[in-house]
Protein backbone atom coordinates (compact mmCIF):
# COMPACT_ATOMS: atom_id res chain seq x y z
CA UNK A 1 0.00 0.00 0.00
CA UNK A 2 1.68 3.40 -1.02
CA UNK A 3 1.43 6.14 0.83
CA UNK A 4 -0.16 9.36 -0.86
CA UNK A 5 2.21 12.32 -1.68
CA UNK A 6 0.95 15.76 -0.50
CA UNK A 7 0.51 16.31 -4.39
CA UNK A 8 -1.95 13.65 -4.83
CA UNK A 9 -4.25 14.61 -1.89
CA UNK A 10 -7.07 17.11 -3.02
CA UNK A 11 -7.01 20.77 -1.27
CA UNK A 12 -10.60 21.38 0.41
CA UNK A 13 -12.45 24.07 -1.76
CA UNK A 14 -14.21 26.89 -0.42
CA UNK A 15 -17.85 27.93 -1.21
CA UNK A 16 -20.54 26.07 -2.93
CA UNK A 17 -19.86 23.89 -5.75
CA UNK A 18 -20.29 24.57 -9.25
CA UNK A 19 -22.89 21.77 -10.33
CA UNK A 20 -24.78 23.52 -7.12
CA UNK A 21 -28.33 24.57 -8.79
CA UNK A 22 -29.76 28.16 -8.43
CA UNK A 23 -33.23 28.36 -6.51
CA UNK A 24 -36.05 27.81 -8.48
CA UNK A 25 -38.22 31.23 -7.62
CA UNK A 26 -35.73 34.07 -7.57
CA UNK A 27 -32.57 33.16 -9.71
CA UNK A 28 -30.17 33.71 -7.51
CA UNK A 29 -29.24 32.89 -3.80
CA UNK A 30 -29.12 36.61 -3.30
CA UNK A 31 -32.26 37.14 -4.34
CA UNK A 32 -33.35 35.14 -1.84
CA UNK A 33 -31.72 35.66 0.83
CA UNK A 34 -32.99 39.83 0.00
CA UNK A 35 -35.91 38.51 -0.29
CA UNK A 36 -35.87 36.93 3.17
CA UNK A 37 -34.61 39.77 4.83
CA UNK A 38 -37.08 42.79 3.37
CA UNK A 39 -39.76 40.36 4.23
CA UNK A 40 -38.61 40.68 7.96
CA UNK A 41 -38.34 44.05 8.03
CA UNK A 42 -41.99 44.15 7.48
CA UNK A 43 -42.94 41.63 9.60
CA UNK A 44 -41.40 43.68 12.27
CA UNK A 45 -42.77 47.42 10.95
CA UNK A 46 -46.57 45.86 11.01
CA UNK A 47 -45.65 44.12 14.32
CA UNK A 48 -44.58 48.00 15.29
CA UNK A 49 -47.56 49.44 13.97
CA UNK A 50 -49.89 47.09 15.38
CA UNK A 51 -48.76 47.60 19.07
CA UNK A 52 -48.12 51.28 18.84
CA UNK A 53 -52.08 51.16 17.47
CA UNK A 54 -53.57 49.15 20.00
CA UNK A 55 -51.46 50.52 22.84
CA UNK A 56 -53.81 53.29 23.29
């Protein structure tokens, strides 16, 4: 049994690979995770609004 040289030994890559697919809805991983975020920005502004309305 022969021992591997440093050469033969693949270096760990970084990121995602590139046979990874794109989403399906927004094109991009970007796009989603922008989409995540805005859409929790208005969860919290109607969660704002709500208790600053019914506070009274």
């Amino acid at each position: 049994m022969a021992i591997p040289s440093p050469n033969d030994v693949p270096l760990p890559t970084r990121g995602a690979p590139d046979d990874d697919p794109p989403p399906g809805f927004f094109g991009s991983w970007r796009n989603v995770y922008l989409c995540v975020v805005v859409y929790l920005a208005v969860l919290i502004a109607l969660m704002y609004a709500f208790r600053v309305a019914f506070e009274r």
